[in-house]
Structures are given as structure tokens and as C-alpha cells.
Protein backbone atom coordinates (compact mmCIF):
# COMPACT_ATOMS: atom_id res chain seq x y z
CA UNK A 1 -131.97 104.81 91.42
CA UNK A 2 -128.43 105.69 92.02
CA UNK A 3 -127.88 102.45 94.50
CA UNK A 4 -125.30 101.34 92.64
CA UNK A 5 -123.28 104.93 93.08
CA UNK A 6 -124.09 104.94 96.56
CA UNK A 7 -123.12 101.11 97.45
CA UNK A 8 -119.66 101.87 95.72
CA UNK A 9 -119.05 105.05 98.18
CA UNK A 10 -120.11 103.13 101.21
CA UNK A 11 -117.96 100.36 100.20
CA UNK A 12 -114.55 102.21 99.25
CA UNK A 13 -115.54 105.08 102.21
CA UNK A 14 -111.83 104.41 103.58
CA UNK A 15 -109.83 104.64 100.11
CA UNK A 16 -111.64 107.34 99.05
CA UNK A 17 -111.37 109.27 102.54
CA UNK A 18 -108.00 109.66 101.80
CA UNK A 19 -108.25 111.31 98.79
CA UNK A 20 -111.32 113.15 98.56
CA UNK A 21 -112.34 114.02 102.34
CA UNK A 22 -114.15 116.85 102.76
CA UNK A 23 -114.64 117.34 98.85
CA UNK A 24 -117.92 116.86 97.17
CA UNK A 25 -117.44 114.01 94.51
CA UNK A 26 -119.42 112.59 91.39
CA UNK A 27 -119.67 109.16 91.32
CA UNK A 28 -120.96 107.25 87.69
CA UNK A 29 -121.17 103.50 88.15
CA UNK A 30 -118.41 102.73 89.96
CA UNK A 31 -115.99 105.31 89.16
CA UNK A 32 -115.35 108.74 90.91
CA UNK A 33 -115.66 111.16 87.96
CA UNK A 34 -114.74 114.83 89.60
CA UNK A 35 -113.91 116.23 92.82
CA UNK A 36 -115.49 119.53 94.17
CA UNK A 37 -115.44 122.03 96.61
CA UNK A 38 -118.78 122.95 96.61
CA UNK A 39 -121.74 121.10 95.84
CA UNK A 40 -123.09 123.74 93.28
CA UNK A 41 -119.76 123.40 91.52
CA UNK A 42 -119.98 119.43 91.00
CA UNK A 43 -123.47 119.77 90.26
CA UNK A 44 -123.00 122.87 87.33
CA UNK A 45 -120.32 120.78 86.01
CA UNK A 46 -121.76 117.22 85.89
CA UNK A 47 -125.00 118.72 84.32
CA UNK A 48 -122.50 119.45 81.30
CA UNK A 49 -121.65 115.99 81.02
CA UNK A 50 -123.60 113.38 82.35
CA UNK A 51 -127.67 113.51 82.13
CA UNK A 52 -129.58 114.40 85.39
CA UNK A 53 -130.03 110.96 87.27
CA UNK A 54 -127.12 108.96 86.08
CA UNK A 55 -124.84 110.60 88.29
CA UNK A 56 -124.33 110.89 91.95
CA UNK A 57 -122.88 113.85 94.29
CA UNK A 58 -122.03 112.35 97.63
CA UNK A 59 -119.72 114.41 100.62
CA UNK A 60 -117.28 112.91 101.25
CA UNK A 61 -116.78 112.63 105.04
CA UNK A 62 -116.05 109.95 107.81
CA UNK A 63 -119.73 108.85 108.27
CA UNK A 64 -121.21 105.67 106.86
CA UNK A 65 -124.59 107.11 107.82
CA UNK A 66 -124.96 109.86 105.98
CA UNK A 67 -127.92 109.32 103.27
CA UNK A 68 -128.30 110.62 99.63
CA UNK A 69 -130.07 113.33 98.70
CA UNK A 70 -132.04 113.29 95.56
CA UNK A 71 -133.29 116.40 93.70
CA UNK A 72 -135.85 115.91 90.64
CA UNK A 73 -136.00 118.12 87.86
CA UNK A 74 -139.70 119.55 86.99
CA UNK A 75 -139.26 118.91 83.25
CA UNK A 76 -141.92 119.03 80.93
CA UNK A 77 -141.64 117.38 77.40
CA UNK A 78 -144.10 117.53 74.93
């Protein structure tokens, strides 16, 4: 889930360094879709447009080992 996201940050870390560092971005596929400073304000934005798990929020800092978080959403359908 999301390995696709995460493979394209670790492989364009450098390029997108230098325009993002220190930002929190939102990766779908293998496009950087918004640019944050705080992780609350890339997640309360991407909720608007993308549906929970099909998008990625990665900080963006000079470490290759940092590791994704995931959050799951306690949904109940019926």
C-alpha cells in the first residue's frame, strides 16, 4: 500500500530536496500533488480531494531512512 508513492520519494529525494525541503508533501502515483507546512494542513486538504489511502504525506528532509507512517481510519459501513 502506498509503495509506489514512497519508491518515487526515495528515488527523486535530491530533486525534490530542492524544492520542497522541510515541507510536508502529498505524493499520488508518481506526482507531488501539494506542498505543506504542517502535516495537519496536507492531511485536511488531501482528505478533500483524494480518498484516504491513495495518497501519501511524506517530510521532506535529507534522510533516505526515514519510514512512512500509516494511519487507518476506523470506518464502519453498513
Amino acid at each position: 500500500m502506498l509503495e509506489r508513492e514512497y519508491d518515487f520519494y526515495i528515488k527523486n529525494l535530491s530533486a525534490l530536496l530542492k524544492k520542497y525541503k522541510g515541507k510536508y508533501i502529498v505524493i499520488v502515483g508518481e506526482e507531488v500533488v501539494g506542498s505543506y507546512d504542517t502535516e495537519i494542513d496536507a492531511y485536511t486538504n488531501s482528505i478533500k480531494l483524494y480518498e484516504l489511502g491513495s495518497f501519501l504525506i511524506q517530510y521532506c528532509i535529507p534522510e533516505k531512512k526515514v519510514q512512512p507512517q500509516m494511519f487507518h481510519s476506523r470506518a464502519v459501513f453498513s
